[in-house]
PDB file of N, CA and C in Angstrom:
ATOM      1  N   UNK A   1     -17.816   2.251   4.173  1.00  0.00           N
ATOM      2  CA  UNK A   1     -16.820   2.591   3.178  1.00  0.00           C
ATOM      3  C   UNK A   1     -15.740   3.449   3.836  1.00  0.00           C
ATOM      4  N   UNK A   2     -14.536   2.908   3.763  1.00  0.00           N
ATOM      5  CA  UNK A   2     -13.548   3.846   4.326  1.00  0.00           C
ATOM      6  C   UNK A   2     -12.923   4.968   2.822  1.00  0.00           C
ATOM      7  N   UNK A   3     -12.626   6.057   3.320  1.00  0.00           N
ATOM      8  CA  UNK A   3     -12.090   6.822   2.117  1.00  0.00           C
ATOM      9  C   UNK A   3     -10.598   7.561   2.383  1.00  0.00           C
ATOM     10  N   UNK A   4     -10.068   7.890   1.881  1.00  0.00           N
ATOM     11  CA  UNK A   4      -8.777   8.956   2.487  1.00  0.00           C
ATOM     12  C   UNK A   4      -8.044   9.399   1.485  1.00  0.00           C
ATOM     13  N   UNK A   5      -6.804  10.259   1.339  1.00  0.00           N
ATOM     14  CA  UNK A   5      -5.580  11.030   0.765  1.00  0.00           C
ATOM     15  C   UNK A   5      -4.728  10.742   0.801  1.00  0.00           C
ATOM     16  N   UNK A   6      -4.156  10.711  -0.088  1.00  0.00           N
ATOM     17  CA  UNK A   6      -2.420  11.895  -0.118  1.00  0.00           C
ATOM     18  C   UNK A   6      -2.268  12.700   0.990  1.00  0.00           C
ATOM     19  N   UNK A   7      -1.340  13.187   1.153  1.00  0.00           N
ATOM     20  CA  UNK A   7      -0.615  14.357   1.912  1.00  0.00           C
ATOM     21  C   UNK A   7      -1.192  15.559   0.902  1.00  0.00           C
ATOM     22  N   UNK A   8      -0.999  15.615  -0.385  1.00  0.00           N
ATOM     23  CA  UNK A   8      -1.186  16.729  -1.347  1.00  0.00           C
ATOM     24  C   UNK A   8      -2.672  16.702  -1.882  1.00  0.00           C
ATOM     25  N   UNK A   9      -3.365  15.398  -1.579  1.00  0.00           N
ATOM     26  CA  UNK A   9      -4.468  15.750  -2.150  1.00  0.00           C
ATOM     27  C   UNK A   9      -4.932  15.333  -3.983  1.00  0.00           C
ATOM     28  N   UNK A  10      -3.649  14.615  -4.227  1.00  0.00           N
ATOM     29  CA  UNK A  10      -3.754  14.107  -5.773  1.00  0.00           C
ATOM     30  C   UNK A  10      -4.347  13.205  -5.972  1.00  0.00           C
ATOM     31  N   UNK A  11      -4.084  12.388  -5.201  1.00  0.00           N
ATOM     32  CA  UNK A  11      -4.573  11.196  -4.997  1.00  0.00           C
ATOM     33  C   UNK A  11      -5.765  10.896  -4.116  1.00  0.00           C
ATOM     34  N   UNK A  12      -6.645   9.835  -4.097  1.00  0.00           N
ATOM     35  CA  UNK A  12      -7.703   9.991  -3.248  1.00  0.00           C
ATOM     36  C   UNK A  12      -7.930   8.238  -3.554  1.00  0.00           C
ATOM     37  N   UNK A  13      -8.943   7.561  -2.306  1.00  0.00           N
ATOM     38  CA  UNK A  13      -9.181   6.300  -2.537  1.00  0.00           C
ATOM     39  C   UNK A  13     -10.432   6.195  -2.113  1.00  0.00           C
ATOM     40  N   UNK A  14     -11.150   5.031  -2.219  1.00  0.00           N
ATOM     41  CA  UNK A  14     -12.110   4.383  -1.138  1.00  0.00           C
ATOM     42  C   UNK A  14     -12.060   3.209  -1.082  1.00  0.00           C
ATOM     43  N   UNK A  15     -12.307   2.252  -0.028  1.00  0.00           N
ATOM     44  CA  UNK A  15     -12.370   0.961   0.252  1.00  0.00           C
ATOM     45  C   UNK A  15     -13.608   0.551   0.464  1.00  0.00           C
ATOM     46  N   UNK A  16     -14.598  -0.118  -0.369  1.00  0.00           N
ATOM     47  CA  UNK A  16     -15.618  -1.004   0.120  1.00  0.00           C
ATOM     48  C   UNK A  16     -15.852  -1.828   0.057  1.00  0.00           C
ATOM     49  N   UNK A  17     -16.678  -2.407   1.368  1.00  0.00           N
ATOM     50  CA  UNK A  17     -17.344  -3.645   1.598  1.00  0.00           C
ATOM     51  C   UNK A  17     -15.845  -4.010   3.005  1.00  0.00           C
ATOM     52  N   UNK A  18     -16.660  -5.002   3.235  1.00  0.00           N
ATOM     53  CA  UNK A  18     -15.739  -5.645   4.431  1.00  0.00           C
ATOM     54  C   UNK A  18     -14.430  -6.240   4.710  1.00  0.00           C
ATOM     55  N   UNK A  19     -13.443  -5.512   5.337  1.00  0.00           N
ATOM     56  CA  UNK A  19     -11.987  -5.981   5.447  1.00  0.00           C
ATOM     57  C   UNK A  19     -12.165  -7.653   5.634  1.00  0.00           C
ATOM     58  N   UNK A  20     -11.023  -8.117   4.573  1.00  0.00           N
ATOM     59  CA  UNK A  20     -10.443  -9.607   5.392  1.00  0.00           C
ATOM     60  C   UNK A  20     -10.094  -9.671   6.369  1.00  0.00           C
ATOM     61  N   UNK A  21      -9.131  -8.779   6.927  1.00  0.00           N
ATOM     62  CA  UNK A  21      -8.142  -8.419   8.193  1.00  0.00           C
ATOM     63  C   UNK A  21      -7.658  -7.298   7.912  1.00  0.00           C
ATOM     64  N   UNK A  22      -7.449  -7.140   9.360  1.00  0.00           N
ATOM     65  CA  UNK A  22      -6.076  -6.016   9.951  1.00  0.00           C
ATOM     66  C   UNK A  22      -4.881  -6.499  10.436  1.00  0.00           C
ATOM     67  N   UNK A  23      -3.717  -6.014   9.909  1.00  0.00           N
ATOM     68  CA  UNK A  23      -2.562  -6.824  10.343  1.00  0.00           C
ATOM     69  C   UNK A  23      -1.243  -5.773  10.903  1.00  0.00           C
ATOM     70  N   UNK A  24      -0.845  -6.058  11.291  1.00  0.00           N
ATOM     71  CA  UNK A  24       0.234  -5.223  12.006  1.00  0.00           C
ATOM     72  C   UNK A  24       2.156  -5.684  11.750  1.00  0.00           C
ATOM     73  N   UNK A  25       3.116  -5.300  10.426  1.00  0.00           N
ATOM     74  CA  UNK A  25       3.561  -6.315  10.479  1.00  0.00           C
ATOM     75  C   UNK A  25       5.204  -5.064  11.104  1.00  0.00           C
ATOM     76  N   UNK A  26       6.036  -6.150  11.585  1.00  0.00           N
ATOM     77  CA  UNK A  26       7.447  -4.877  12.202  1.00  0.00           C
ATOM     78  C   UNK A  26       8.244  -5.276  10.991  1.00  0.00           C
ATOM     79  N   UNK A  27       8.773  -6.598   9.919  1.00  0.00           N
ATOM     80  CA  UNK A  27       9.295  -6.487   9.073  1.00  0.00           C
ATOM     81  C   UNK A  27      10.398  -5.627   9.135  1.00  0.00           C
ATOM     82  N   UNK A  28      11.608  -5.577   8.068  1.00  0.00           N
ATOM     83  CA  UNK A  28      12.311  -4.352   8.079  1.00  0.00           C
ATOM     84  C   UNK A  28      11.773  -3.634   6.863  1.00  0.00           C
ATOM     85  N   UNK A  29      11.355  -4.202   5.836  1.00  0.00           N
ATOM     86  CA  UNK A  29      10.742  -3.090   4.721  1.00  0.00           C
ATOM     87  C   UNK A  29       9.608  -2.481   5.372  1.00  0.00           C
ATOM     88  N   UNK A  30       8.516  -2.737   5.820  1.00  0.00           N
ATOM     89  CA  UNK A  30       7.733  -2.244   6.402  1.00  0.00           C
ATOM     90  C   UNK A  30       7.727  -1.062   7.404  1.00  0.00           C
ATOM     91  N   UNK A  31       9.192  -1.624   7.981  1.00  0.00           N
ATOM     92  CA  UNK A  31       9.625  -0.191   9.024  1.00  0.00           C
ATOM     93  C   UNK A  31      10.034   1.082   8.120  1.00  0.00           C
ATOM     94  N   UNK A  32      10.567   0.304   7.169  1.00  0.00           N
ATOM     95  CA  UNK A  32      11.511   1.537   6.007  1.00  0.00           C
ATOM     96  C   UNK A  32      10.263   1.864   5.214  1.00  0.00           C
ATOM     97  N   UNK A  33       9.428   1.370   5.060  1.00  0.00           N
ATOM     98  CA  UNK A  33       8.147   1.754   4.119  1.00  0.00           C
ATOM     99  C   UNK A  33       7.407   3.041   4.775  1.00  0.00           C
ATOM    100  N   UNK A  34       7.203   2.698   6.078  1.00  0.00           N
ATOM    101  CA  UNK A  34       6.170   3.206   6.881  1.00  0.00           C
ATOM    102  C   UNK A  34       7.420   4.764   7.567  1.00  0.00           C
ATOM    103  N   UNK A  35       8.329   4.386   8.095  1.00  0.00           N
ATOM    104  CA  UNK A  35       9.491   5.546   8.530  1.00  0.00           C
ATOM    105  C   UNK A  35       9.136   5.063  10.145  1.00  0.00           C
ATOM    106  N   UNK A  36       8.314   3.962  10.594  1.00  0.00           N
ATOM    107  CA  UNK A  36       8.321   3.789  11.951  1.00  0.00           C
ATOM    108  C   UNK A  36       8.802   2.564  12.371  1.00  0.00           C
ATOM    109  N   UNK A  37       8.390   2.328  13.394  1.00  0.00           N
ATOM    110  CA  UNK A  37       8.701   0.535  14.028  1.00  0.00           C
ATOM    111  C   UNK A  37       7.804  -0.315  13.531  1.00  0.00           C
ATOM    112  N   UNK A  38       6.673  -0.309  12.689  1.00  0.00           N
ATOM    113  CA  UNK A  38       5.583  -0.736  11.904  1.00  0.00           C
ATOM    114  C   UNK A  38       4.835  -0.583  10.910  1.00  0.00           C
ATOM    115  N   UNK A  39       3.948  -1.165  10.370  1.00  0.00           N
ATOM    116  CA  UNK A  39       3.081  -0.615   9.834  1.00  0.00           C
ATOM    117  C   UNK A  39       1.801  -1.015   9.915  1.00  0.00           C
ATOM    118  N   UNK A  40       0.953  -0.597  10.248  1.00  0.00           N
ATOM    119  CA  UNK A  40      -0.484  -0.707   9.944  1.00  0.00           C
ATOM    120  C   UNK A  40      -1.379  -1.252   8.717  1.00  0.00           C
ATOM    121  N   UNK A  41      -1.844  -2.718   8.257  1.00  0.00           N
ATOM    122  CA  UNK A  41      -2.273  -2.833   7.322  1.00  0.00           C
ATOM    123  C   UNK A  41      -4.014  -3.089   7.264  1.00  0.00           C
ATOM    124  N   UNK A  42      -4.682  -3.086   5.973  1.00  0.00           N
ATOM    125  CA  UNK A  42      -5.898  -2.770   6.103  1.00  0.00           C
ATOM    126  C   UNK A  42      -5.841  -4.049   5.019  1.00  0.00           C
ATOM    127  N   UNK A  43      -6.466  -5.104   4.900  1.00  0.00           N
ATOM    128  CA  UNK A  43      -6.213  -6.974   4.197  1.00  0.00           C
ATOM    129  C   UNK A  43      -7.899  -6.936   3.107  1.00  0.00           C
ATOM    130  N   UNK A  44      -7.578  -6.359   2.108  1.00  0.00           N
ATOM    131  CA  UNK A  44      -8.962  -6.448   1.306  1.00  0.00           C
ATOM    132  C   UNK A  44      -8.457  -7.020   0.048  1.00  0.00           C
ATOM    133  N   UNK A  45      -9.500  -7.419  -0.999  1.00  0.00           N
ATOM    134  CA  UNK A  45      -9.901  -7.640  -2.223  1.00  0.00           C
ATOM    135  C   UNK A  45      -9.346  -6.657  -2.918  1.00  0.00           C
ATOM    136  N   UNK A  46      -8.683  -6.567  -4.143  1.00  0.00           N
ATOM    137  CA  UNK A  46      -8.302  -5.667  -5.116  1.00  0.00           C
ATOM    138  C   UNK A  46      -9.360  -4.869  -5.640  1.00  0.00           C
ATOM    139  N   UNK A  47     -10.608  -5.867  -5.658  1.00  0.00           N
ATOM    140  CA  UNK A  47     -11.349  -5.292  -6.446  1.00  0.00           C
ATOM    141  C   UNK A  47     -12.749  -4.190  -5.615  1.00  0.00           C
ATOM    142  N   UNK A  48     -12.218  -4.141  -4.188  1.00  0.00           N
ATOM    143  CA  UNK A  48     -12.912  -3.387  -3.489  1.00  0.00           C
ATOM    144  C   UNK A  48     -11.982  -2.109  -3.211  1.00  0.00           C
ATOM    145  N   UNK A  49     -11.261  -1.754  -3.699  1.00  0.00           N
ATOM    146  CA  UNK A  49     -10.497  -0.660  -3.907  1.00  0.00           C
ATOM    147  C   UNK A  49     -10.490   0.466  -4.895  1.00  0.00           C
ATOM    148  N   UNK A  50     -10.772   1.645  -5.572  1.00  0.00           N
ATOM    149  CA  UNK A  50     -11.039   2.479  -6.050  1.00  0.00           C
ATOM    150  C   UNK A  50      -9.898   3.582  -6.227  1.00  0.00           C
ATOM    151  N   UNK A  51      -8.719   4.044  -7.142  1.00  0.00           N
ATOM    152  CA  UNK A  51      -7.789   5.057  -6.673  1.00  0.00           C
ATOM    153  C   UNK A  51      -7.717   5.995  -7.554  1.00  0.00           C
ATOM    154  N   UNK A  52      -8.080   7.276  -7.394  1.00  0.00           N
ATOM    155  CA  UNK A  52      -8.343   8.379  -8.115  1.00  0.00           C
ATOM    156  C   UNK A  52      -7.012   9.151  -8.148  1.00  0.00           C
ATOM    157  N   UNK A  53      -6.391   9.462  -9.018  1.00  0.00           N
ATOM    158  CA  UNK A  53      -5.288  10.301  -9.475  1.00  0.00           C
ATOM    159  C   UNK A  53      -3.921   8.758  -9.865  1.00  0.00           C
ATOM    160  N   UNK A  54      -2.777   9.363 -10.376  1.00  0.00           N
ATOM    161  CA  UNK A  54      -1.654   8.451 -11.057  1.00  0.00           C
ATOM    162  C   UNK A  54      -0.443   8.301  -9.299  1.00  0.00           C
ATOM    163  N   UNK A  55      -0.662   6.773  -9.151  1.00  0.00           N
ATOM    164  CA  UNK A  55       0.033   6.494  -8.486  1.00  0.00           C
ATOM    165  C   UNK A  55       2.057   5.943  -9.369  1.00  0.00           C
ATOM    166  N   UNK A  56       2.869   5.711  -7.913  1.00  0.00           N
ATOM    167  CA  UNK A  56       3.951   5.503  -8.827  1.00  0.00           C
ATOM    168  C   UNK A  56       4.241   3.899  -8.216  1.00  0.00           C
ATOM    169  N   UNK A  57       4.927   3.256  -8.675  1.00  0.00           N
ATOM    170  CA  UNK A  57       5.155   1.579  -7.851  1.00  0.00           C
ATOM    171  C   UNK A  57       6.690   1.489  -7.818  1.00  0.00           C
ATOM    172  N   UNK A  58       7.108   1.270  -6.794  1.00  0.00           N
ATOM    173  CA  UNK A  58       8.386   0.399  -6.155  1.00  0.00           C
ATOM    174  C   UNK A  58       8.049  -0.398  -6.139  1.00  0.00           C
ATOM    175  N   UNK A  59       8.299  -2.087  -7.105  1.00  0.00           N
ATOM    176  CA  UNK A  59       8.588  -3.092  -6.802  1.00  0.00           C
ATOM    177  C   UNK A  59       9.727  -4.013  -6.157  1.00  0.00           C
ATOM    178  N   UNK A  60       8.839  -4.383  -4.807  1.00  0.00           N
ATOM    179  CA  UNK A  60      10.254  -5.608  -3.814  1.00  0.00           C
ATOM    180  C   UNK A  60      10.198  -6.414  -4.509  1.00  0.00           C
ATOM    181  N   UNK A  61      11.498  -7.261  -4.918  1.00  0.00           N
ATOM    182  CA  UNK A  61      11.690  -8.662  -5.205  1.00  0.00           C
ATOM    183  C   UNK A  61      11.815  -9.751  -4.164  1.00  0.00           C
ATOM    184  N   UNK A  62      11.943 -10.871  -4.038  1.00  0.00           N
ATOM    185  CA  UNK A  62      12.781 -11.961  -2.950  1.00  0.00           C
ATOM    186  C   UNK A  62      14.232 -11.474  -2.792  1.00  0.00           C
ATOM    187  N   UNK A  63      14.811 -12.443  -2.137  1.00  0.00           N
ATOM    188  CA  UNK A  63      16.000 -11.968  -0.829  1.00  0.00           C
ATOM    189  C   UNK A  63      17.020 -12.297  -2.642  1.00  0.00           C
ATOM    190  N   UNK A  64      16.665 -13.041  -3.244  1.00  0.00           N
ATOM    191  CA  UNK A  64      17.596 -13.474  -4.168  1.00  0.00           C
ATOM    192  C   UNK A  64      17.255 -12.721  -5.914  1.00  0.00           C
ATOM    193  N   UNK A  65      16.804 -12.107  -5.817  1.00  0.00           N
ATOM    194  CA  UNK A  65      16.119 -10.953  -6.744  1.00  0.00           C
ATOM    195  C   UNK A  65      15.161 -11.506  -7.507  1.00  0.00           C
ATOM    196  N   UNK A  66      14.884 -12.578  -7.544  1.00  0.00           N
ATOM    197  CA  UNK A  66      13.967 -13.138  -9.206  1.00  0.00           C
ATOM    198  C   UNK A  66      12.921 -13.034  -8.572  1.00  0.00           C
ATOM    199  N   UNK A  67      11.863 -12.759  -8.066  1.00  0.00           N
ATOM    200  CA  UNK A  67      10.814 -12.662  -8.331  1.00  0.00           C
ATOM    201  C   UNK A  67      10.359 -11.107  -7.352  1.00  0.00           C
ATOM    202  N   UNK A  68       8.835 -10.558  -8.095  1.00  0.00           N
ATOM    203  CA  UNK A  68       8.400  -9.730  -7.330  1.00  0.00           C
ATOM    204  C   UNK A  68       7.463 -10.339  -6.392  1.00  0.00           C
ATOM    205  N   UNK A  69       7.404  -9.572  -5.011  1.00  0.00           N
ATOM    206  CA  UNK A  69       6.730 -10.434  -4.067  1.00  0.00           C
ATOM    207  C   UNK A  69       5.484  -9.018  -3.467  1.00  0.00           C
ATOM    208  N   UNK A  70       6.270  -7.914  -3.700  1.00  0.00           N
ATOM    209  CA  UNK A  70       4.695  -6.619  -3.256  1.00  0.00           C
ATOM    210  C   UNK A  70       5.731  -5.275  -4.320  1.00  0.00           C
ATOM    211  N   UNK A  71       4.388  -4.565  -4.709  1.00  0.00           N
ATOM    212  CA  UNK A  71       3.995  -4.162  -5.315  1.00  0.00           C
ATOM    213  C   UNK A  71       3.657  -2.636  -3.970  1.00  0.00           C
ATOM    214  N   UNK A  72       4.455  -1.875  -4.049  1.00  0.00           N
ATOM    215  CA  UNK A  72       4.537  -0.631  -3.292  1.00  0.00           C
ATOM    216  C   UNK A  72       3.982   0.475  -3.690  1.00  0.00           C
ATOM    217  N   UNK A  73       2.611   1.089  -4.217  1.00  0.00           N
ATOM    218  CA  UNK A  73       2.282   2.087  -4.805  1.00  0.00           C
ATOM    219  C   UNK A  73       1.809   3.519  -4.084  1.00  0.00           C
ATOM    220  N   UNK A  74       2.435   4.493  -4.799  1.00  0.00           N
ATOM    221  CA  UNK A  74       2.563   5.772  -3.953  1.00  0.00           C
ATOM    222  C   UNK A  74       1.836   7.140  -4.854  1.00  0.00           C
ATOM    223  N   UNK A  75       1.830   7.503  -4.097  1.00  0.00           N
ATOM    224  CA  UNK A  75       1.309   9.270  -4.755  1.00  0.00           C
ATOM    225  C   UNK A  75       3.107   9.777  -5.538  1.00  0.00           C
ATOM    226  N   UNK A  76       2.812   9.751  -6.526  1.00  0.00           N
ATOM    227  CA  UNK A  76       4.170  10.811  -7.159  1.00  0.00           C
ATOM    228  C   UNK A  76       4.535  11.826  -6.966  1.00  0.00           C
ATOM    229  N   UNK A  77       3.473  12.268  -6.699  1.00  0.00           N
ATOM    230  CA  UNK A  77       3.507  14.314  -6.405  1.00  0.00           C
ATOM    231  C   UNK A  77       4.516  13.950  -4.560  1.00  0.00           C
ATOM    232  N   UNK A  78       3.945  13.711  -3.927  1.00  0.00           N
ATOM    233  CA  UNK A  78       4.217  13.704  -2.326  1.00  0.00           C
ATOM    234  C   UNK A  78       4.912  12.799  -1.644  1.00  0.00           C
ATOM    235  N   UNK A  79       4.727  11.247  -2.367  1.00  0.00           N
ATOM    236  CA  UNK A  79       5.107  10.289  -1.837  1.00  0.00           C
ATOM    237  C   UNK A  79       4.723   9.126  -0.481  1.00  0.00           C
ATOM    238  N   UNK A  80       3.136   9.987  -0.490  1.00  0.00           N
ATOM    239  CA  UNK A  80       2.318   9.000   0.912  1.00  0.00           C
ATOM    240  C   UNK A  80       2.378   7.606   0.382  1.00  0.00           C
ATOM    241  N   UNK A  81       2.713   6.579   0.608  1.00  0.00           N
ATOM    242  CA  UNK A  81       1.771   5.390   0.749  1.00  0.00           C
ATOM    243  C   UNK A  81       0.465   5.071   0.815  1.00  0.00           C
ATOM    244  N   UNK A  82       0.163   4.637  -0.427  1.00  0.00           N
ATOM    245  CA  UNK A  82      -1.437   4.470  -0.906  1.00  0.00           C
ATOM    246  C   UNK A  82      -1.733   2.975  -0.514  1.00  0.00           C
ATOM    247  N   UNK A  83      -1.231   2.059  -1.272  1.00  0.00           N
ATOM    248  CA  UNK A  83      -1.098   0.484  -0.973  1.00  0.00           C
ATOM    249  C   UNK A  83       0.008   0.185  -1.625  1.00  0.00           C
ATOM    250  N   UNK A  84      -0.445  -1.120  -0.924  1.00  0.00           N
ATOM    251  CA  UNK A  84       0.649  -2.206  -1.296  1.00  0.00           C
ATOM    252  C   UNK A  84      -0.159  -3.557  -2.029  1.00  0.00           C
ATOM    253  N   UNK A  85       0.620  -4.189  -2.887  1.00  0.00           N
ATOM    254  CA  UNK A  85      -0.697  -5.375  -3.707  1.00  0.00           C
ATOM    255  C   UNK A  85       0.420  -6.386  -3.047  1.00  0.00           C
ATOM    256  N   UNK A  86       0.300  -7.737  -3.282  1.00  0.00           N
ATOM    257  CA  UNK A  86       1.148  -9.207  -2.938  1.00  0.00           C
ATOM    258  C   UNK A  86       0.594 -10.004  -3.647  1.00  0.00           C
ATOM    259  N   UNK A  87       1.914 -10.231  -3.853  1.00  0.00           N
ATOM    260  CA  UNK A  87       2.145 -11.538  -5.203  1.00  0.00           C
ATOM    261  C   UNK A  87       1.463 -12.817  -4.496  1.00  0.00           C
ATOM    262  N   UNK A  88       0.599 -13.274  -4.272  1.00  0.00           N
ATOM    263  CA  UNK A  88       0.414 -14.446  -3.535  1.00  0.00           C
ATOM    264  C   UNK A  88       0.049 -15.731  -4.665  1.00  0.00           C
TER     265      UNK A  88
END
Protein backbone atom coordinates (compact mmCIF):
# COMPACT_ATOMS: atom_id res chain seq x y z
CA UNK A 1 0.00 0.00 0.00
CA UNK A 2 1.51 3.24 -0.91
CA UNK A 3 0.25 6.30 1.31
CA UNK A 4 1.25 10.12 1.28
CA UNK A 5 0.24 14.15 1.74
CA UNK A 6 -0.32 17.42 1.04
CA UNK A 7 2.35 19.86 1.67
CA UNK A 8 -0.12 21.04 4.68
CA UNK A 9 -1.22 17.88 5.75
CA UNK A 10 -5.14 18.26 4.87
CA UNK A 11 -5.23 16.01 2.71
CA UNK A 12 -3.94 12.46 2.91
CA UNK A 13 -4.32 9.27 0.46
CA UNK A 14 -3.56 5.60 0.06
CA UNK A 15 -3.19 3.48 -2.95
CA UNK A 16 -3.92 -0.25 -2.87
CA UNK A 17 -3.28 -3.25 -4.51
CA UNK A 18 -1.09 -3.31 -7.65
CA UNK A 19 -0.15 -0.41 -10.09
CA UNK A 20 -1.20 -0.86 -13.86
CA UNK A 21 1.86 1.25 -14.72
CA UNK A 22 4.26 3.93 -14.21
CA UNK A 23 4.46 6.48 -16.77
CA UNK A 24 6.56 9.40 -17.28
CA UNK A 25 4.84 11.96 -19.53
CA UNK A 26 6.96 15.72 -20.75
CA UNK A 27 3.53 17.01 -22.30
CA UNK A 28 3.23 20.80 -21.86
CA UNK A 29 0.33 20.60 -19.23
CA UNK A 30 2.14 18.17 -17.37
CA UNK A 31 5.26 20.39 -17.26
CA UNK A 32 2.88 23.33 -16.10
CA UNK A 33 1.07 20.85 -13.75
CA UNK A 34 4.10 19.43 -12.18
CA UNK A 35 6.39 23.16 -12.34
CA UNK A 36 9.16 20.76 -13.98
CA UNK A 37 10.25 19.16 -17.35
CA UNK A 38 7.80 16.20 -16.30
CA UNK A 39 5.81 14.44 -14.43
CA UNK A 40 5.83 11.32 -12.70
CA UNK A 41 2.69 9.16 -12.92
CA UNK A 42 1.48 6.28 -10.72
CA UNK A 43 -1.53 4.25 -13.59
CA UNK A 44 -4.21 2.60 -11.07
CA UNK A 45 -7.94 1.77 -10.75
CA UNK A 46 -10.14 4.57 -9.27
CA UNK A 47 -11.36 2.35 -7.08
CA UNK A 48 -8.01 1.47 -5.39
CA UNK A 49 -7.61 4.95 -4.29
CA UNK A 50 -8.79 6.36 -0.92
CA UNK A 51 -8.61 10.51 -0.32
CA UNK A 52 -9.07 11.89 3.05
CA UNK A 53 -9.79 15.66 3.38
CA UNK A 54 -11.77 18.12 0.35
CA UNK A 55 -9.82 18.20 -2.73
CA UNK A 56 -10.37 21.13 -5.49
CA UNK A 57 -10.51 20.09 -9.57
CA UNK A 58 -9.16 22.01 -12.60
CA UNK A 59 -10.76 20.58 -15.44
CA UNK A 60 -8.57 20.30 -19.07
CA UNK A 61 -10.74 20.25 -22.00
CA UNK A 62 -9.49 19.22 -25.81
CA UNK A 63 -7.40 21.64 -27.97
CA UNK A 64 -11.00 22.80 -29.25
CA UNK A 65 -12.79 23.17 -25.81
CA UNK A 66 -15.80 20.65 -25.94
CA UNK A 67 -14.88 18.04 -24.13
CA UNK A 68 -13.13 17.25 -20.70
CA UNK A 69 -10.23 14.95 -21.18
CA UNK A 70 -8.41 14.95 -17.17
CA UNK A 71 -9.71 15.88 -14.30
CA UNK A 72 -6.77 17.75 -12.14
CA UNK A 73 -7.49 17.39 -8.38
CA UNK A 74 -5.64 19.30 -5.69
CA UNK A 75 -5.44 20.07 -1.97
CA UNK A 76 -7.27 23.66 -1.61
CA UNK A 77 -5.58 24.68 1.45
CA UNK A 78 -1.82 24.35 -0.37
CA UNK A 79 -2.30 23.36 -3.76
CA UNK A 80 -0.06 19.91 -4.03
CA UNK A 81 -1.24 17.69 -6.69
CA UNK A 82 -3.14 14.75 -5.41
CA UNK A 83 -4.32 13.10 -8.86
CA UNK A 84 -5.36 13.33 -11.90
CA UNK A 85 -8.58 11.01 -13.27
CA UNK A 86 -8.89 10.59 -17.56
CA UNK A 87 -11.70 10.66 -19.47
CA UNK A 88 -10.94 7.49 -21.36
Amino acid sequence: MLTGRCLCGEVTYELAGDLIATAVCHCDHCQRQSGGAFSVNLVAHESQLTVNGELRTYEETGERGDAVYVRRRFCGSCGSPIVSELAL
